[in-house]
C-alpha atoms as a PDB file:
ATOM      1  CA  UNK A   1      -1.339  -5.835 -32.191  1.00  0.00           C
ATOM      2  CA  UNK A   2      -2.599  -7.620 -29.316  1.00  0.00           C
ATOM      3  CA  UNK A   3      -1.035  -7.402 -25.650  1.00  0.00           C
ATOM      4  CA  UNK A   4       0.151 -10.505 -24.222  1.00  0.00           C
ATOM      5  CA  UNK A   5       1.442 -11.392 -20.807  1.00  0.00           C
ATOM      6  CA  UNK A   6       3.522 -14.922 -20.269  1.00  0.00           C
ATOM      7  CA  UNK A   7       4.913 -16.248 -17.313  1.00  0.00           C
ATOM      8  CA  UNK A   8       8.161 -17.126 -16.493  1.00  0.00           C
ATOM      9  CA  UNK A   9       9.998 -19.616 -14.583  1.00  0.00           C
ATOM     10  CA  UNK A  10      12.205 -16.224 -13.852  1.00  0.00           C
ATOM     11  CA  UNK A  11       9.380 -14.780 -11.714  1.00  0.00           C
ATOM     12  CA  UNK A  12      10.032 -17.899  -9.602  1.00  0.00           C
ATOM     13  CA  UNK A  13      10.318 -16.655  -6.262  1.00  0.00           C
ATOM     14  CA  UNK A  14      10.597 -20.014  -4.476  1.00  0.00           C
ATOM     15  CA  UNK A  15       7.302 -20.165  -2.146  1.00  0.00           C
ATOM     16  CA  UNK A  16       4.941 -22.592  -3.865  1.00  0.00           C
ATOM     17  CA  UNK A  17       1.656 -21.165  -2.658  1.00  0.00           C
ATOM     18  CA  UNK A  18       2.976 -17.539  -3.352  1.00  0.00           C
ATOM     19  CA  UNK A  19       4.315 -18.202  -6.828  1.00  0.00           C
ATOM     20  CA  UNK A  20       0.667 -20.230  -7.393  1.00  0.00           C
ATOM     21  CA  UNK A  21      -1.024 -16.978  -6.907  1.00  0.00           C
ATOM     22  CA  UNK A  22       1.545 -14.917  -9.387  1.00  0.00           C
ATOM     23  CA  UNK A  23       0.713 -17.502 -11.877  1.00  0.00           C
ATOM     24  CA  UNK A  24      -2.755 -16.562 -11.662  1.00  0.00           C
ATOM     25  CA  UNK A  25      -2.356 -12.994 -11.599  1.00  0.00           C
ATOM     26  CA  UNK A  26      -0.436 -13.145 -14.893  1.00  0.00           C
ATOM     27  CA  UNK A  27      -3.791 -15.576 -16.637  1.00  0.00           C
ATOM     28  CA  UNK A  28      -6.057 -12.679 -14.998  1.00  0.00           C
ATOM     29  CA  UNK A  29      -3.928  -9.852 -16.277  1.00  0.00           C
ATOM     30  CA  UNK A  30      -3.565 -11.013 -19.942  1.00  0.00           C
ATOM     31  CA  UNK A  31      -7.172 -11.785 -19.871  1.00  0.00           C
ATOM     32  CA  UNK A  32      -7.848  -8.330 -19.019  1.00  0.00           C
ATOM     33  CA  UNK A  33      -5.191  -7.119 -21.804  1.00  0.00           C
ATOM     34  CA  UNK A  34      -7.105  -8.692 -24.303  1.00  0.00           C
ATOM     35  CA  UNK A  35     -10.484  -7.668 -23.614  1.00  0.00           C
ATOM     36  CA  UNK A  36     -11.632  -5.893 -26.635  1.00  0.00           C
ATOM     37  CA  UNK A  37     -15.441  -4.169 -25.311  1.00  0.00           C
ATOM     38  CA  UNK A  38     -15.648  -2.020 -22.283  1.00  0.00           C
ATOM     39  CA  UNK A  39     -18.262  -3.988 -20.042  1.00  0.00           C
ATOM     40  CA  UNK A  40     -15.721  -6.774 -20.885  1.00  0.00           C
ATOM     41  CA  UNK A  41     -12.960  -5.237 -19.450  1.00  0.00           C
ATOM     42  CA  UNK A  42     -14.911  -3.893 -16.043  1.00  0.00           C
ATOM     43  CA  UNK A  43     -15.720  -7.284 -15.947  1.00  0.00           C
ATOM     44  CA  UNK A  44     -12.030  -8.609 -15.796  1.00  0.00           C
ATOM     45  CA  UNK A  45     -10.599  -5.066 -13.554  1.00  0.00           C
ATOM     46  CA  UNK A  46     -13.074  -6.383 -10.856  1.00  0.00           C
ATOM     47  CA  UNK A  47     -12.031 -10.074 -10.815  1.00  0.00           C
ATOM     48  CA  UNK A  48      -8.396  -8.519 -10.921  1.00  0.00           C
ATOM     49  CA  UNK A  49      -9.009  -6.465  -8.328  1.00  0.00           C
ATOM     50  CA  UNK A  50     -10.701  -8.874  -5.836  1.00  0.00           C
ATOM     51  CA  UNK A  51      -8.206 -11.609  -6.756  1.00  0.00           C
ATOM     52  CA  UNK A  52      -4.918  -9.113  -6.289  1.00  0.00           C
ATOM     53  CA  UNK A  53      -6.756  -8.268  -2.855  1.00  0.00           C
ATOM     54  CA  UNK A  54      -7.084 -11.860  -1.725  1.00  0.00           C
ATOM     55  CA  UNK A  55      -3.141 -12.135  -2.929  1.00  0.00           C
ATOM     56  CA  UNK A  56      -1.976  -9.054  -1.553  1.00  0.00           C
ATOM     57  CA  UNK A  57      -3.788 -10.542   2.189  1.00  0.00           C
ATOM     58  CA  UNK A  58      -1.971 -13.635   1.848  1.00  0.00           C
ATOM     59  CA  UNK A  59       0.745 -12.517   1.150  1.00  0.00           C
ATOM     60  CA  UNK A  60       1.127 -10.031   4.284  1.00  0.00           C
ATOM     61  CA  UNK A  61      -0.111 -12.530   6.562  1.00  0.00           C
ATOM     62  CA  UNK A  62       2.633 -14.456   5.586  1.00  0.00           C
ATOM     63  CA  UNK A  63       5.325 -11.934   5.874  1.00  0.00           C
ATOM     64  CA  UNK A  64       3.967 -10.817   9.059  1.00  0.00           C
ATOM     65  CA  UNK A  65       3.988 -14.426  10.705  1.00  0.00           C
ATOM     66  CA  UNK A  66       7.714 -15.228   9.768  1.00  0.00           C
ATOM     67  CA  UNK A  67       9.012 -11.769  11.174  1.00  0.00           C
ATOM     68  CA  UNK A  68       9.545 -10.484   7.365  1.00  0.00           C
ATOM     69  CA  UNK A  69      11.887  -7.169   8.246  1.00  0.00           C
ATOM     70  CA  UNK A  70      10.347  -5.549   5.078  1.00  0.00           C
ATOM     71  CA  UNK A  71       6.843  -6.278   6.191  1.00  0.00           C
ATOM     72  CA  UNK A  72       5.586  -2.239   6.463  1.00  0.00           C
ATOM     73  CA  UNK A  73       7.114  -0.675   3.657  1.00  0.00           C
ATOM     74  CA  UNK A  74       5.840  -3.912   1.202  1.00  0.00           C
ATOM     75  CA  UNK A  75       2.240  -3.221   2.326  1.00  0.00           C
ATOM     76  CA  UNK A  76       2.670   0.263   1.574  1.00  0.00           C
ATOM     77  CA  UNK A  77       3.681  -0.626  -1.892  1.00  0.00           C
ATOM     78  CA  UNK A  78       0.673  -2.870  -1.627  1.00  0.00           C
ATOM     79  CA  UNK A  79      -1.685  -0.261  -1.050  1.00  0.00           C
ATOM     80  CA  UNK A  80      -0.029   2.033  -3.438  1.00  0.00           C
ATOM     81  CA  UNK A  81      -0.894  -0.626  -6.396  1.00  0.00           C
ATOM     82  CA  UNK A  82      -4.430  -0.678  -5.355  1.00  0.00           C
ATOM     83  CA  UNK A  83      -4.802   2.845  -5.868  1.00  0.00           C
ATOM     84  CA  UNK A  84      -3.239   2.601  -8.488  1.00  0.00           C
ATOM     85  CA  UNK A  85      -5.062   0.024 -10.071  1.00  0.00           C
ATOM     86  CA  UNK A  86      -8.638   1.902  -9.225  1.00  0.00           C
ATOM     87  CA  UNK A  87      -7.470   4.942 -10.646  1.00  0.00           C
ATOM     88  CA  UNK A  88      -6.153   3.874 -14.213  1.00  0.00           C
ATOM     89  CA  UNK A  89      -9.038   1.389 -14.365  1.00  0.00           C
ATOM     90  CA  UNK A  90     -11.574   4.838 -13.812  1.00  0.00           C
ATOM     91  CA  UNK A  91      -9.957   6.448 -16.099  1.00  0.00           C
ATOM     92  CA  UNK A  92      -9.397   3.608 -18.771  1.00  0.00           C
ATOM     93  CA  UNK A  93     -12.644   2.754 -18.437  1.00  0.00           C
ATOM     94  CA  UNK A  94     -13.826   6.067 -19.295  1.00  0.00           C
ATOM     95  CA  UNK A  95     -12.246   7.067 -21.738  1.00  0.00           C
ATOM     96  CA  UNK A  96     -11.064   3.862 -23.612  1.00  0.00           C
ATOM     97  CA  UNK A  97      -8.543   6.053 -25.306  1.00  0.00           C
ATOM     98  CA  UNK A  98      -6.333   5.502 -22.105  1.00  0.00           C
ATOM     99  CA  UNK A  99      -6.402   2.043 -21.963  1.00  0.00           C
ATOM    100  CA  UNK A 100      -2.742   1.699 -23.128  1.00  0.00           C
ATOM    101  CA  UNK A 101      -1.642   3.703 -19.699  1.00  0.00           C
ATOM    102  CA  UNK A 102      -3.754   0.929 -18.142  1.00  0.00           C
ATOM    103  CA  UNK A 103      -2.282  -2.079 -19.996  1.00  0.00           C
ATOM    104  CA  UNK A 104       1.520  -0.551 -19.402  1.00  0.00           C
ATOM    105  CA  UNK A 105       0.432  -0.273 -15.619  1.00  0.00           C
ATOM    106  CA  UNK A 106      -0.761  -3.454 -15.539  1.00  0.00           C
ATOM    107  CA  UNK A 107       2.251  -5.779 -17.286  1.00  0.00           C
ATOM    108  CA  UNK A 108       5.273  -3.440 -15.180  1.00  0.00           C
ATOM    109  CA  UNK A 109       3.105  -3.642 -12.024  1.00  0.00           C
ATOM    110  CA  UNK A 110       3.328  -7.159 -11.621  1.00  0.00           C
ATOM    111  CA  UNK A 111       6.292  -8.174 -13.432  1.00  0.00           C
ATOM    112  CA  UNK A 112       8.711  -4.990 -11.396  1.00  0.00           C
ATOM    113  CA  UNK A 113       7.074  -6.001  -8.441  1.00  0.00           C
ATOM    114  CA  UNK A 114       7.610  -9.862  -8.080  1.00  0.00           C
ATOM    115  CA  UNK A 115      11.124  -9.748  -9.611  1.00  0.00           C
ATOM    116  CA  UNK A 116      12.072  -6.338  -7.311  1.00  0.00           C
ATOM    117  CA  UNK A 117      10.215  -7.028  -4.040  1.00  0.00           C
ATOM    118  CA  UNK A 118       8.439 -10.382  -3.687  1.00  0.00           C
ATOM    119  CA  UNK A 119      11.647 -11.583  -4.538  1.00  0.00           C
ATOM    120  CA  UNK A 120      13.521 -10.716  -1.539  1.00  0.00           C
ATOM    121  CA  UNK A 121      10.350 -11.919   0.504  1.00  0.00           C
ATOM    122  CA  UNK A 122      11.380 -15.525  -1.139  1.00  0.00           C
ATOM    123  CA  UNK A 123      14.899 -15.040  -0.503  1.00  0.00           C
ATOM    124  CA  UNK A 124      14.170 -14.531   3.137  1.00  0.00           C
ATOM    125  CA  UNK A 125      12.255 -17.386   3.956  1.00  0.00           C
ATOM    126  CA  UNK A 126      14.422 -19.848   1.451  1.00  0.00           C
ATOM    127  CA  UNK A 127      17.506 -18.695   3.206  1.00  0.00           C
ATOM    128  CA  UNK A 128      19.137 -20.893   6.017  1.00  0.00           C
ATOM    129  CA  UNK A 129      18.519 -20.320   9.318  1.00  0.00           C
ATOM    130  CA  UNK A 130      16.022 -17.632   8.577  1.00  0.00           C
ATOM    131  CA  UNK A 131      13.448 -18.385  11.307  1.00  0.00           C
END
C-alpha cells in the first residue's frame, strides 16, 4: 500500500505566506513517500531538505521580527528536525529496509509540528493587539 500525505484546511495556521510554504512541504513530502528506487528518493530527501531549510529561515526571521516569546525554544525544535531528518534519511537510505521509520518520521514531523507549534506562532500574530 502506498503512503500518502494530504493537506488540510486544519493545518491552517492563518499566515498566508507561512501556510504557502506548509502546503509545499506536504507536495514535497508525499513525493518523497512515494518514491519507489533509492537514487529516487536521495533525490527528493535533498530537495526536502533544502526546501524545509529555506522554510525553517523564514519562518524564524519572522518570529524573531514580531517579538515571538517562543522564538528560542521553536528553533531548537527546528534544529532538532534537521537532525533528525539527516539521520533517518542515512539510515533509510542505506538500508531501504528502514524506510518505514523514515516515512513515519516524515508524515508526524510535519503534521505534530504545524498543528502543536506553528500553530501558536499563528495565534500570536492573528491575535489583537499583538504587536
Amino acid at each position: 500500500m502506498e503512503n500518502t500525505l494530504t493537506w488540510l484546511d486544519d493545518y491552517l495556521i492563518g499566515i498566508d505566506a507561512v501556510d504557502k510554504q506548509h502546503q509545499f512541504l506536504f507536495e514535497l513530502i508525499d513525493k518523497t513517500l512515494k518514491c519507489k528506487e533509492k537514487t529516487e528518493l536521495q533525490l527528493a530527501l535533498i530537495k526536502l531538505y533544502k526546501y524545509t531549510r529555506e522554510h525553517f529561515n523564514d519562518e524564524e526571521a519572522l518570529m524573531r521580527d514580531c517579538g515571538y516569546a517562543g522564538y528560542e525554544e521553536h528553533v531548537k525544535q527546528h534544529n532538532i528536525l534537521i537532525s533528525e531528518l539527516n539521520h533517518k534519511s542515512k539510515i533509510a537510505l542505506n538500508n531501504l529496509e528502514e524506510r518505514n521509520n523514515l516515512d513515519t518520521f516524515l508524515v508526524n514531523w510535519l503534521v505534530i509540528h504545524i498543528l502543536e507549534e506553528d500553530i501558536n506562532i499563528g495565534d500570536f500574530l492573528n491575535a489583537p493587539f499583538s504587536n
